[in-house]
N, C-alpha and C. Protein backbone atom coordinates (compact mmCIF):
# COMPACT_ATOMS: atom_id res chain seq x y z
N UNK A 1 15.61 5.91 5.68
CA UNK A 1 14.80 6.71 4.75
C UNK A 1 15.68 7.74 4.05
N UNK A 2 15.75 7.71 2.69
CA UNK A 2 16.46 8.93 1.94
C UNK A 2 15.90 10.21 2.12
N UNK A 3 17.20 11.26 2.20
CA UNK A 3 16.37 12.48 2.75
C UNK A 3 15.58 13.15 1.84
N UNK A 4 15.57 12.84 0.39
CA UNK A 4 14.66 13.24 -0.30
C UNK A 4 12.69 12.95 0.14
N UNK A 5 12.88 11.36 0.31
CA UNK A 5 11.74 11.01 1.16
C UNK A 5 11.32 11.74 2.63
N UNK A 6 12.43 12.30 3.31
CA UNK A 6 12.05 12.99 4.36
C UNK A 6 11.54 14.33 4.06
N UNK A 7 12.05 15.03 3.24
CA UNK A 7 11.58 15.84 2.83
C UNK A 7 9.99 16.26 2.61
N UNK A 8 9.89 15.27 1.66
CA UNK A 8 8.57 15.33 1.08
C UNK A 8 7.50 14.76 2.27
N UNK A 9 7.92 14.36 3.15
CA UNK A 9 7.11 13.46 4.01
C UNK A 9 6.75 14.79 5.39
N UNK A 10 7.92 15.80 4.99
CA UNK A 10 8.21 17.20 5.94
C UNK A 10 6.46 18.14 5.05
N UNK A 11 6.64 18.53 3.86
CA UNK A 11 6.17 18.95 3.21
C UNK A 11 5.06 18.44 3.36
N UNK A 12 4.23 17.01 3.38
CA UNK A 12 3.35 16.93 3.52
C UNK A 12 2.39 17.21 5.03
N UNK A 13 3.47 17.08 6.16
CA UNK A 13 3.17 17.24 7.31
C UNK A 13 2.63 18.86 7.61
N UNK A 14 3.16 19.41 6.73
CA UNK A 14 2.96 21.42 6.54
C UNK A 14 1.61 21.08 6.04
N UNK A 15 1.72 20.59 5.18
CA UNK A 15 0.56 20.96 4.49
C UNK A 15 -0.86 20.51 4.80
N UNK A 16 -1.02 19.41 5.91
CA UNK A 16 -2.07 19.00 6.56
C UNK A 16 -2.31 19.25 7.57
N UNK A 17 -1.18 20.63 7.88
CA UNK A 17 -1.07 20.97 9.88
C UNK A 17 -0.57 19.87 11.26
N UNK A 18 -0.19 20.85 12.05
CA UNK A 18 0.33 19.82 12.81
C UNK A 18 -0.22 19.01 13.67
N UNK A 19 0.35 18.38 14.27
CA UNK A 19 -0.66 17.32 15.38
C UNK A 19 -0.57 18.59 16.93
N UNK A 20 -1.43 18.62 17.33
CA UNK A 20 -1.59 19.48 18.13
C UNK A 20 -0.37 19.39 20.00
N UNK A 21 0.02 20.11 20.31
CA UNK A 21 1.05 20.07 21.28
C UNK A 21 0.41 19.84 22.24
N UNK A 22 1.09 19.14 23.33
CA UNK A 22 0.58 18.84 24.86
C UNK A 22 0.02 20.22 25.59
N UNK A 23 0.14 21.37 25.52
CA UNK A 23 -0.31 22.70 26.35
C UNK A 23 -1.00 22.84 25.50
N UNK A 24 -1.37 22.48 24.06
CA UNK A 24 -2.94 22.82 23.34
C UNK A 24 -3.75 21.92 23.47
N UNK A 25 -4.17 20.44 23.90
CA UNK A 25 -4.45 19.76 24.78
C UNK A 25 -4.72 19.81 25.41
N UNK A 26 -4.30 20.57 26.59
CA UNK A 26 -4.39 20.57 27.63
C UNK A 26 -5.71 21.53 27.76
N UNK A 27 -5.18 22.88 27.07
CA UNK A 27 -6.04 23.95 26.94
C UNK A 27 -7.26 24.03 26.53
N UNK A 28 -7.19 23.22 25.43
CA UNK A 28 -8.52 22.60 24.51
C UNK A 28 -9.36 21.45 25.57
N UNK A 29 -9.12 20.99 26.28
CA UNK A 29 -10.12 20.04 27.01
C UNK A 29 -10.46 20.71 28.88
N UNK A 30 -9.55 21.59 29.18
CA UNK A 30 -9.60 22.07 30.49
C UNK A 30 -11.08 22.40 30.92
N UNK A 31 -10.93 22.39 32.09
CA UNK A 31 -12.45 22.93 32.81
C UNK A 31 -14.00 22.11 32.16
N UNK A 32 -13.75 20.89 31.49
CA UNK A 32 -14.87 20.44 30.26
C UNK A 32 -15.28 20.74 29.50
N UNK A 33 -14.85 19.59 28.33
CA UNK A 33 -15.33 19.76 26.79
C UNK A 33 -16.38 20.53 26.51
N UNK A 34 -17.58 20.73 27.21
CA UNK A 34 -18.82 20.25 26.88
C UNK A 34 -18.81 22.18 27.65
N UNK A 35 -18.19 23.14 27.96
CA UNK A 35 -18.07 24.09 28.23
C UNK A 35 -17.38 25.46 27.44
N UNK A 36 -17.85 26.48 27.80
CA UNK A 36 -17.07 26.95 26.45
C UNK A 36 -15.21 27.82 27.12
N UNK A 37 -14.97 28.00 25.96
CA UNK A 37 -13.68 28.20 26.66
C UNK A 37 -13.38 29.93 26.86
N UNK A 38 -12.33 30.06 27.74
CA UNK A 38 -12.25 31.73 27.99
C UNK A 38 -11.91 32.45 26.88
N UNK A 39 -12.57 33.58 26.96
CA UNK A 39 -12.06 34.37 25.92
C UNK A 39 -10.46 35.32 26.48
N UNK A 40 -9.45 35.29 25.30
CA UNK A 40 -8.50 36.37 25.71
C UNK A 40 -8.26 37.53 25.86
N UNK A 41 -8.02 38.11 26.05
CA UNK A 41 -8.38 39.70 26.62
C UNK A 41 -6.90 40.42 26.43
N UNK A 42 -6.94 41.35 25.05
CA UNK A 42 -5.57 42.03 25.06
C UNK A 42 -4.74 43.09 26.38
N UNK A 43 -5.67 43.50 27.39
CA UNK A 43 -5.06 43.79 28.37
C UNK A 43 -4.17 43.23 29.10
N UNK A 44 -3.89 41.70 29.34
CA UNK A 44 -3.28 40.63 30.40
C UNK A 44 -1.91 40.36 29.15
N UNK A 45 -0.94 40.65 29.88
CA UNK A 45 0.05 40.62 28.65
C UNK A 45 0.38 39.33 27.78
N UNK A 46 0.29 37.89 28.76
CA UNK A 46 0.54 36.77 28.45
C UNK A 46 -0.53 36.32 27.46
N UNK A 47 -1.79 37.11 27.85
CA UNK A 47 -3.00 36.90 26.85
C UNK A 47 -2.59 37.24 25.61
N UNK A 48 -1.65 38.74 25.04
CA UNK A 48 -1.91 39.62 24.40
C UNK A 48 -0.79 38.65 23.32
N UNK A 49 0.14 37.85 23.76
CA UNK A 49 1.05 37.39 22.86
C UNK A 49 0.86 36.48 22.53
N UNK A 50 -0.53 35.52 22.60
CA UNK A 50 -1.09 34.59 21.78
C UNK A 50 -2.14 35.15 20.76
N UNK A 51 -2.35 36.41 21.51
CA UNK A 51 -3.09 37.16 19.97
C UNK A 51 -2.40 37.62 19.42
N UNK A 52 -0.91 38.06 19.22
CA UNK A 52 -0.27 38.40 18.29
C UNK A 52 0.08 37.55 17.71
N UNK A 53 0.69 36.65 18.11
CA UNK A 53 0.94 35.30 17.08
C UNK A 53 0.34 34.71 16.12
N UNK A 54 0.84 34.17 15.10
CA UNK A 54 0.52 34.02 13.88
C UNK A 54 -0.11 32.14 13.70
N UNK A 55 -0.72 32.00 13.44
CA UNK A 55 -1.54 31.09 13.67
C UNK A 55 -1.35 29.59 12.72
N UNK A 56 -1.05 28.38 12.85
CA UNK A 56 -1.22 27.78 11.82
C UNK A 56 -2.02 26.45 11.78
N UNK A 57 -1.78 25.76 10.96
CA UNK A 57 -2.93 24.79 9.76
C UNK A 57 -3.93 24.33 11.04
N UNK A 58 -4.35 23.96 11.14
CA UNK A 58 -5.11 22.49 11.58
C UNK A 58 -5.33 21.37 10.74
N UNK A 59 -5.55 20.44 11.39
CA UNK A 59 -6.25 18.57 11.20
C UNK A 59 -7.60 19.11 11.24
N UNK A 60 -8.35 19.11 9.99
CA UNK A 60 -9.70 18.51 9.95
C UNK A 60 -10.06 17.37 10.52
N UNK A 61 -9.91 16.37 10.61
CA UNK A 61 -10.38 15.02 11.24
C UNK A 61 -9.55 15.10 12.64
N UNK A 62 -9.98 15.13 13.27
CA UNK A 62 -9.20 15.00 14.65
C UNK A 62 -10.12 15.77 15.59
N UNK A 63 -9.40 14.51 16.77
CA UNK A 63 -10.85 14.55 18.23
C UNK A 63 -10.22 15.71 18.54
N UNK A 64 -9.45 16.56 18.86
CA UNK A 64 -9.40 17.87 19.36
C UNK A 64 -9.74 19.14 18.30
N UNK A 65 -9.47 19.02 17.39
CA UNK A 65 -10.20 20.00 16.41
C UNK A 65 -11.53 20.03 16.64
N UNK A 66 -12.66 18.94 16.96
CA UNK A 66 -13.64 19.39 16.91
C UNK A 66 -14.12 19.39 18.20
N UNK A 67 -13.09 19.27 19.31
CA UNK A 67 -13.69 19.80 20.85
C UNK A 67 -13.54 21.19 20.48
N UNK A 68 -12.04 21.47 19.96
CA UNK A 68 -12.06 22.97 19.78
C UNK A 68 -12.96 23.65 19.29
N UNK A 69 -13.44 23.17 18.03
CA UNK A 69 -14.61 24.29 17.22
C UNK A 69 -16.04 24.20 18.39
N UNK A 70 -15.99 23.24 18.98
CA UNK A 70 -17.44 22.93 19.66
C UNK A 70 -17.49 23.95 20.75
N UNK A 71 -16.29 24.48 21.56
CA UNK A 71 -15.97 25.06 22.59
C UNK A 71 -15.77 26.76 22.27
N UNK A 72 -15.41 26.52 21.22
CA UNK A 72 -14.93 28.24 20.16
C UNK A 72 -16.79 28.59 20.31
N UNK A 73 -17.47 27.81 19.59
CA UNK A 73 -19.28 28.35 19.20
C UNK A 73 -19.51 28.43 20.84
N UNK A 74 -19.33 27.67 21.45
CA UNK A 74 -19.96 28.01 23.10
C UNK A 74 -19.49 29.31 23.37
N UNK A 75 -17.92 29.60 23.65
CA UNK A 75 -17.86 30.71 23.84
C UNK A 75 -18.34 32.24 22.96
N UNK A 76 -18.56 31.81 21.82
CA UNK A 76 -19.10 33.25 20.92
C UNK A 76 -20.47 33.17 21.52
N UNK A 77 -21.18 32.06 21.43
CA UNK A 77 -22.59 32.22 21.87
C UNK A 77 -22.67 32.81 23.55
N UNK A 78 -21.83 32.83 24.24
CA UNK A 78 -21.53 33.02 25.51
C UNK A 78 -21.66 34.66 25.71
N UNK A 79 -21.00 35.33 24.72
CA UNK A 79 -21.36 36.46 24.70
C UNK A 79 -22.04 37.45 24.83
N UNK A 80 -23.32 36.75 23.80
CA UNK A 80 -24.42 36.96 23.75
C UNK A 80 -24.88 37.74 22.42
N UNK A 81 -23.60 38.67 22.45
CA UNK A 81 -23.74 40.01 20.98
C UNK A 81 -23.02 39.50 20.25
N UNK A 82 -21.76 38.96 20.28
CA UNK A 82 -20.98 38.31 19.33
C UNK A 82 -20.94 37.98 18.02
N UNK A 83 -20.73 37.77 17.28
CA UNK A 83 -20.55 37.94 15.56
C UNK A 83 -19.43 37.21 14.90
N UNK A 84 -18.57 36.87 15.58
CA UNK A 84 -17.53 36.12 15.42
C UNK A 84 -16.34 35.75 16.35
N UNK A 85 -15.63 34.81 15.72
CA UNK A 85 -14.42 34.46 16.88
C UNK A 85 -13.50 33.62 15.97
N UNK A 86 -12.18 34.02 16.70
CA UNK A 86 -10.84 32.87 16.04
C UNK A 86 -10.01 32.43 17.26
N UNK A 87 -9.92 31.37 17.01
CA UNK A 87 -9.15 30.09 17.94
C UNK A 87 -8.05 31.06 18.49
N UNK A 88 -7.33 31.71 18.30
CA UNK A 88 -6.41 32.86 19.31
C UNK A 88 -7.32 33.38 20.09
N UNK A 89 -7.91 34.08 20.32
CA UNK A 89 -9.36 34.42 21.41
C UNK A 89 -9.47 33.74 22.41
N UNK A 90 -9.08 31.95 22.06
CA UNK A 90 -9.69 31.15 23.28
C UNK A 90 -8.06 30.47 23.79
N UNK A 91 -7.16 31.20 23.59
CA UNK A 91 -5.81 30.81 23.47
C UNK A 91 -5.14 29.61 22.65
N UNK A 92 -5.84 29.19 21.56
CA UNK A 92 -4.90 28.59 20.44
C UNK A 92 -4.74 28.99 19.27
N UNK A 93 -3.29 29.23 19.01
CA UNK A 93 -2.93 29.59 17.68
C UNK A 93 -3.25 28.96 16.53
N UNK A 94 -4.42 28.40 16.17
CA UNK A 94 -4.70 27.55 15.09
C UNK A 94 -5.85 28.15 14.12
N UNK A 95 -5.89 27.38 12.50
CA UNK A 95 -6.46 28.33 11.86
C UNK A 95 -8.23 27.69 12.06
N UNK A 96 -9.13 28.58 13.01
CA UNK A 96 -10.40 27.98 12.84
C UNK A 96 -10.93 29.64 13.21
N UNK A 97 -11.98 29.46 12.51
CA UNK A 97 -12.67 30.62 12.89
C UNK A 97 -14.36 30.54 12.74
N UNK A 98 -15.40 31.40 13.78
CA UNK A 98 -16.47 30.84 13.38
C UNK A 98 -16.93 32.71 12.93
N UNK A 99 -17.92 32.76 12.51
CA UNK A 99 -18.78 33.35 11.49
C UNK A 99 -20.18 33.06 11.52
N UNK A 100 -21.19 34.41 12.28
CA UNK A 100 -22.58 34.84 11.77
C UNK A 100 -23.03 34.67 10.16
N UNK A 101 -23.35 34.27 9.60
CA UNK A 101 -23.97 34.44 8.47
C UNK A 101 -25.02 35.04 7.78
N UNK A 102 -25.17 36.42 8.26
CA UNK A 102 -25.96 37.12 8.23
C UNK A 102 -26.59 37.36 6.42
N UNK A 103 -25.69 36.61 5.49
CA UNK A 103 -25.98 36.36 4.25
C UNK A 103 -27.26 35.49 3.61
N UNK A 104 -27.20 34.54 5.22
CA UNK A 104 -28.17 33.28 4.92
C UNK A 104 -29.68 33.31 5.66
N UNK A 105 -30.53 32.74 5.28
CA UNK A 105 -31.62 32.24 6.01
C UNK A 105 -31.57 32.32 7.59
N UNK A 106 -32.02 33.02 8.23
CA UNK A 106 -31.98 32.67 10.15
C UNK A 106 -30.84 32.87 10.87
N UNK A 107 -30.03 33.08 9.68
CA UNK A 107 -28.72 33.91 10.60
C UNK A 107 -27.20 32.66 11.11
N UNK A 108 -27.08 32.05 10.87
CA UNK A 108 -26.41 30.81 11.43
C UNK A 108 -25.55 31.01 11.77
N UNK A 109 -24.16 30.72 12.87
CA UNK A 109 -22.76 30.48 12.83
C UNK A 109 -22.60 29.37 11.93
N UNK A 110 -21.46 30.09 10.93
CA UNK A 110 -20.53 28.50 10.97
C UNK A 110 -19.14 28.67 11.08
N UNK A 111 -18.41 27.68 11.31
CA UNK A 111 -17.55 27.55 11.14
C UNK A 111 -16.32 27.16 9.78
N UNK A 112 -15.21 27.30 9.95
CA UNK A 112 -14.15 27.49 8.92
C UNK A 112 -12.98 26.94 9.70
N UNK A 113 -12.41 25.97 9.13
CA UNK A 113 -11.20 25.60 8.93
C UNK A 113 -10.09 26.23 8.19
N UNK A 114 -8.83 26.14 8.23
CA UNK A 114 -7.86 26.80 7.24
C UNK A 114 -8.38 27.69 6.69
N UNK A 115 -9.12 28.63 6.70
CA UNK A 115 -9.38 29.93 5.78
C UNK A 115 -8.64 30.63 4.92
N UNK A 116 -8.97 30.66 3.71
CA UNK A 116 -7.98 31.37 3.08
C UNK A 116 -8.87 32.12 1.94
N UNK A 117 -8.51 33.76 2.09
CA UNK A 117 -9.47 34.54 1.21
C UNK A 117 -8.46 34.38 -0.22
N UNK A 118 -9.50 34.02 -1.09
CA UNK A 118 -8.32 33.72 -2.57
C UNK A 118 -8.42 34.97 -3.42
N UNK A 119 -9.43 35.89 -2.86
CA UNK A 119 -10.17 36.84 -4.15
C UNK A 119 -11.18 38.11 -2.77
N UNK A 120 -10.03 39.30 -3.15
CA UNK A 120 -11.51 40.18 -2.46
C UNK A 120 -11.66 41.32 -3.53
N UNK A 121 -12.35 42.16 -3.43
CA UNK A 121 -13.35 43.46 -4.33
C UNK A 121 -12.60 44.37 -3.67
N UNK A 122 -12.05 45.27 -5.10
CA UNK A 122 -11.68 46.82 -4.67
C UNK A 122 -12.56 47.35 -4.15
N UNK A 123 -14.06 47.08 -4.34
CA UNK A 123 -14.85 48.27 -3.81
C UNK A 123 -15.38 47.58 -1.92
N UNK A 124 -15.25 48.56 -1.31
CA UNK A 124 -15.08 48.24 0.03
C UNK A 124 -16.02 48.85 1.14
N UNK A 125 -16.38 47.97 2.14
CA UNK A 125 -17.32 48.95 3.17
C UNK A 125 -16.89 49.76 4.51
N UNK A 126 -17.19 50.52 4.67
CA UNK A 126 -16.98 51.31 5.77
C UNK A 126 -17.99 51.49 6.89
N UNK A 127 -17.50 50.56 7.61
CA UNK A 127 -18.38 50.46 9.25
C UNK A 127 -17.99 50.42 10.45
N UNK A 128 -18.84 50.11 11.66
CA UNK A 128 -18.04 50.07 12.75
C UNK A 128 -17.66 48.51 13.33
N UNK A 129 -16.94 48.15 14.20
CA UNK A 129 -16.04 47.05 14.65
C UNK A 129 -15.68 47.25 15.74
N UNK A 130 -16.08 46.19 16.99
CA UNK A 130 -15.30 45.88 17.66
C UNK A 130 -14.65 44.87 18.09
N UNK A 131 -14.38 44.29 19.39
CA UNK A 131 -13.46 43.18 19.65
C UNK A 131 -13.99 42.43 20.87
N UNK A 132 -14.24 41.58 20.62
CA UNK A 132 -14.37 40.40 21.91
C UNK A 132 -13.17 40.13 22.92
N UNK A 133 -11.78 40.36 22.40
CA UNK A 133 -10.78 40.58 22.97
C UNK A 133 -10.31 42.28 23.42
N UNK A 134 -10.77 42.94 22.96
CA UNK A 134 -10.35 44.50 23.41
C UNK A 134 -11.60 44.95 23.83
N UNK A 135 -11.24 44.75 24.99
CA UNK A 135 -12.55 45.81 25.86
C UNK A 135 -12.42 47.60 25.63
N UNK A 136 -13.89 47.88 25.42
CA UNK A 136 -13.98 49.31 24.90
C UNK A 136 -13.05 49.75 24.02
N UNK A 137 -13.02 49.55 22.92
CA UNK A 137 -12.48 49.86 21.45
C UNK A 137 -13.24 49.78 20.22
N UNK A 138 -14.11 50.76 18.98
CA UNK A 138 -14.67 50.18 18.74
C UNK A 138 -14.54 51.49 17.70
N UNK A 139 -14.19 51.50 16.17
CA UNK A 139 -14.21 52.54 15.41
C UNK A 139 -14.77 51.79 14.22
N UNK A 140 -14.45 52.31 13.21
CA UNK A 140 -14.71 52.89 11.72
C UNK A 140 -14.33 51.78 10.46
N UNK A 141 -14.24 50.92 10.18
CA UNK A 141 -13.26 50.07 9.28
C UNK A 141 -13.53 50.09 7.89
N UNK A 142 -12.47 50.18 7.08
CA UNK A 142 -12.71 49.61 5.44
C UNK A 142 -12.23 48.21 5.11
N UNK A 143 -13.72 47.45 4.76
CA UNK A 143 -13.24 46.33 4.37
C UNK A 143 -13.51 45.77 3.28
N UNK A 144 -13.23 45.11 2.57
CA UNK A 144 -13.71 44.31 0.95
C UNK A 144 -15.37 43.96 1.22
N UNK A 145 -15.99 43.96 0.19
CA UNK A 145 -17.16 44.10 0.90
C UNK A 145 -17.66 42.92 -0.37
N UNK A 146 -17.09 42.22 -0.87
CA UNK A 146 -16.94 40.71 -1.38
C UNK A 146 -15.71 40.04 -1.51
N UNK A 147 -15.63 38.60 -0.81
CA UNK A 147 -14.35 37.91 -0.87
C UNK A 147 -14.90 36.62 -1.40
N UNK A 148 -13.45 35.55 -1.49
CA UNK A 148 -13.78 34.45 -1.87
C UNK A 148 -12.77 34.03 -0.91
N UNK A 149 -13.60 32.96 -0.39
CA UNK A 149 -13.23 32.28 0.75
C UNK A 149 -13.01 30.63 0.42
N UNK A 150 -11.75 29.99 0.75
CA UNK A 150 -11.52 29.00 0.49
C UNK A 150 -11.40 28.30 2.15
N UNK A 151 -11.90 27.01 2.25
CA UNK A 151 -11.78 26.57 3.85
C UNK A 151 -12.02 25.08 3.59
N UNK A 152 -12.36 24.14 4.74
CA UNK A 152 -12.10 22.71 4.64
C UNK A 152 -13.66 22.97 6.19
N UNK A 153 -13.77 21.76 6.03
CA UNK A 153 -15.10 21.44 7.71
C UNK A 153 -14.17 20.29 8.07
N UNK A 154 -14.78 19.89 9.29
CA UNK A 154 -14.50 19.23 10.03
C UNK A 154 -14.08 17.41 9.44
N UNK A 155 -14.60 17.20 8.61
CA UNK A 155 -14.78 15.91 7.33
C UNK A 155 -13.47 15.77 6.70
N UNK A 156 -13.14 17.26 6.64
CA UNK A 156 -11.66 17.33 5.32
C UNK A 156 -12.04 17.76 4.40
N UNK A 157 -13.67 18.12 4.03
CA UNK A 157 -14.28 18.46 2.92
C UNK A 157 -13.40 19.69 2.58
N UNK A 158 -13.45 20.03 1.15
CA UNK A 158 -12.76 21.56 0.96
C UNK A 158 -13.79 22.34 0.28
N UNK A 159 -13.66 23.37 0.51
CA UNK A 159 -15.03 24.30 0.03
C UNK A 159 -14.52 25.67 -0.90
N UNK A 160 -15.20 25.93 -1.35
CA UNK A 160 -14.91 28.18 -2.21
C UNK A 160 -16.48 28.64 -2.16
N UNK A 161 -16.23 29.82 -1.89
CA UNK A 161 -17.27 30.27 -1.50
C UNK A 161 -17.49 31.52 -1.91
N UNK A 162 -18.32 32.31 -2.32
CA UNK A 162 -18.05 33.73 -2.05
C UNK A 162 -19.32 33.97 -1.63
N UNK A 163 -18.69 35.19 -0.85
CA UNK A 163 -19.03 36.17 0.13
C UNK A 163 -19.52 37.45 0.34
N UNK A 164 -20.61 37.87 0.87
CA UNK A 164 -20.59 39.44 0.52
C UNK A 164 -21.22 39.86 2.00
N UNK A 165 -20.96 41.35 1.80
CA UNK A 165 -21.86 41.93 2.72
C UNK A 165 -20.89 42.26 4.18
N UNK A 166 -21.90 42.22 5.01
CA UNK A 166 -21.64 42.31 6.73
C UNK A 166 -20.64 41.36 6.53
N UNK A 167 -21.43 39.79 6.21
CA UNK A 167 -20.67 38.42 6.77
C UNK A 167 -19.32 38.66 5.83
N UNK A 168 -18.99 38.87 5.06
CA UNK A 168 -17.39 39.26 4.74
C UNK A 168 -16.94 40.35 5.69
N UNK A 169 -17.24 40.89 5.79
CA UNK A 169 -16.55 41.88 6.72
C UNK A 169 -16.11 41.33 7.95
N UNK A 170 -17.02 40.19 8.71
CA UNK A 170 -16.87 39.55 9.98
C UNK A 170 -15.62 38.42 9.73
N UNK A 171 -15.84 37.82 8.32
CA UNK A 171 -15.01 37.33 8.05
C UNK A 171 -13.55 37.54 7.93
N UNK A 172 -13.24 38.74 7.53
CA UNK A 172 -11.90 39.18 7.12
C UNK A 172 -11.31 39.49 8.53
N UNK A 173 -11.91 40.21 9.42
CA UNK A 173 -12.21 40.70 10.86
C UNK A 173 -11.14 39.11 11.70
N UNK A 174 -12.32 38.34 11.67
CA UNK A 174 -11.61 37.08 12.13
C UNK A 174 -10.14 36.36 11.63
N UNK A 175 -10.16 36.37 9.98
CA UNK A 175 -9.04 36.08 9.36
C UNK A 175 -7.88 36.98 10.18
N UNK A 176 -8.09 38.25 10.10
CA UNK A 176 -7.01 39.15 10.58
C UNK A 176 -6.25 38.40 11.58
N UNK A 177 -7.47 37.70 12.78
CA UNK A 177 -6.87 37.49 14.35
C UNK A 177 -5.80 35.98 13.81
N UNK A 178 -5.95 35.50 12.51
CA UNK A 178 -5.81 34.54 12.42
C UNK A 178 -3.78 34.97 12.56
N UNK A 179 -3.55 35.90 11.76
CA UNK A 179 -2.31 36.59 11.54
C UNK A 179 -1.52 37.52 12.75
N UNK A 180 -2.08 37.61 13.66
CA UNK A 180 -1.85 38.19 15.16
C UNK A 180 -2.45 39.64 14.83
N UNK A 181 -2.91 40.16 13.78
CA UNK A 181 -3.64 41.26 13.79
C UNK A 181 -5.04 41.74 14.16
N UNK A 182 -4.65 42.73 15.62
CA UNK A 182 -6.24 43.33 15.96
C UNK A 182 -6.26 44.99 15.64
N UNK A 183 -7.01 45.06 15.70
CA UNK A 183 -8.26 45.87 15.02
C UNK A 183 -7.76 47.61 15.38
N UNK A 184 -6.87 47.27 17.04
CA UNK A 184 -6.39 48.02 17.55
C UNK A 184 -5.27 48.78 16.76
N UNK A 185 -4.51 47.94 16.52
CA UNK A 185 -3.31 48.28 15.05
C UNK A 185 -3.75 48.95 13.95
N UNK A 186 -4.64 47.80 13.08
CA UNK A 186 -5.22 48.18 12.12
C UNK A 186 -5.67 49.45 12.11
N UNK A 187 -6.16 49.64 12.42
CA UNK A 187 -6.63 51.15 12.55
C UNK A 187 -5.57 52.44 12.26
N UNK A 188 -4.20 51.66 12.67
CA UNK A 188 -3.24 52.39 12.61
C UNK A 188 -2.36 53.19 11.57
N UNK A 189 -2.51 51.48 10.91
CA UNK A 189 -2.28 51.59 9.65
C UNK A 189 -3.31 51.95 8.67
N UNK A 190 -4.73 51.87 8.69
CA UNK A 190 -5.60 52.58 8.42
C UNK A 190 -5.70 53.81 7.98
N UNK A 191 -5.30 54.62 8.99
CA UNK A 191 -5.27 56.29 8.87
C UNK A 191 -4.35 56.78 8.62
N UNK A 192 -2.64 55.75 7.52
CA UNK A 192 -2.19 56.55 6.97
C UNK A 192 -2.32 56.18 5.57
N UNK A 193 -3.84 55.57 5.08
CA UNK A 193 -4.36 55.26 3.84
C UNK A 193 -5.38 56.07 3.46
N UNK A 194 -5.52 56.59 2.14
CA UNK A 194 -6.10 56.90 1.61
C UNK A 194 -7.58 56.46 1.20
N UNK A 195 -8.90 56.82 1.22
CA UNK A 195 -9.63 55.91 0.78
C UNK A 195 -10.64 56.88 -0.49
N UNK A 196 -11.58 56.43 -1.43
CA UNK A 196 -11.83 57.34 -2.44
C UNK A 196 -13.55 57.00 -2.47
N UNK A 197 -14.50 57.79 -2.11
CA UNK A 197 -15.61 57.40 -2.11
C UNK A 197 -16.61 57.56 -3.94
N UNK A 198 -16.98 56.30 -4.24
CA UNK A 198 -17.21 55.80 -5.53
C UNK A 198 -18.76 55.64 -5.68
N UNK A 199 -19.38 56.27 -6.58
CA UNK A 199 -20.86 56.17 -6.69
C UNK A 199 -20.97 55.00 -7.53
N UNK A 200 -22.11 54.21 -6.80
CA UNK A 200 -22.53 53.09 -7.92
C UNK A 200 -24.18 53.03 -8.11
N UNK A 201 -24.62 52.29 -9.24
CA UNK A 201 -25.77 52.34 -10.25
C UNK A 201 -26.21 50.69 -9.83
N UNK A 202 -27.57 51.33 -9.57
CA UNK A 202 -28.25 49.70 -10.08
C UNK A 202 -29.44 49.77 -10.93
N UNK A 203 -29.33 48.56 -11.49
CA UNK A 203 -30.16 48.54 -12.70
C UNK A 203 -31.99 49.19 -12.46
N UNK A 204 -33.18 49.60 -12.89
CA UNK A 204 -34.11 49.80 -13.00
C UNK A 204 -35.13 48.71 -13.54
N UNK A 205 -35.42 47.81 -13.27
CA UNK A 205 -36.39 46.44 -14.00
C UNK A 205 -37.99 47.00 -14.22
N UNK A 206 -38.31 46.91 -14.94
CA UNK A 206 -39.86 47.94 -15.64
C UNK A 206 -40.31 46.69 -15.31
């Protein structure tokens, strides 16, 4: 094979994510599918360096992608209060994340593949947040308070979306974990930003 062909054959392999490793395997089917999986906990140090880590693609079509997402919703629902979750949480570095939809009808989780916000709003909300992974931590956040969300389902389908409200906020929240960033940090960098509080108008309909 010419290495030009390898190349491109490299390039395409990036770009559809990788085939998943024998210890994510392993991890992803342990204790039964059909169960949900542990959540990680930034206290346990070995825990704390799969949440820092930076996360990448997934296979839409593939039998472990969707044990994973099936096992990710068990464990958020496991919770009980929960609002969201990303595949680092349950110890894999991969890009899936699920999401309340508090935008929609009855409230739904769904899930997201590859997430990628293409578009968020200067104007931003300020609320509170905490962590399914950081026990007792729980402050103040500014977040875009509309995004546009680009993602794929389980099919390969590809989707854009936009977003507003709470459920962006949960969203971006999750994206973060996607990048090894928690909330704990953030914050950090937070409070040596500036923020500018902006009055807005809505229309009057007679």
């Amino acid at each position: 094979m010419k290495p030009l062909s390898i190349f491109f054959l490299f390039l395409g392999f990036l770009a559809y994510g990788q085939q998943y490793f024998k210890s994510e395997k392993s991890r992803i089917t342990e204790g039964g599918i059909t169960t949900p999986l542990p959540i990680f906990q930034n206290k346990d140090s070995l825990q704390q360096k799969v949440l820092l880590a930076k996360s990448i693609k997934v296979k839409p079509r593939n039998r472990y992608t969707e044990i994973l997402v099936n096992r990710m919703k068990l464990a958020l629902l496991s919770t009980k209060s929960g609002v969201g979750i990303a595949a680092p949480q349950v110890g894999i570095n991969r890009n899936i994340i699920w999401v309340q939809r508090f935008d929609l009808p009855q409230k739904p989780f769904h899930y997201f593949l590859n997430p990628v916000i293409t578009w968020k709003s200067e104007t931003l909300n300020l609320g509170p947040e905490g962590d399914l992974s950081i026990a007792d931590f729980r402050d103040q956040f500014y977040r875009s308070n509309v995004i546009q969300l680009k993602y794929e389902d389980l099919h390969g389908k590809k989707h854009v979306e936009i977003i507003e409200g709470f459920t962006a906020v949960i969203a971006q929240h999750e994206i973060d974990h996607l990048f090894g960033i928690l909330i704990s940090d953030k914050i950090k960098e937070q409070r040596n930003k500036d923020f500018q509080a902006l009055q807005t108008f809505q229309e009057i309909v007679k």
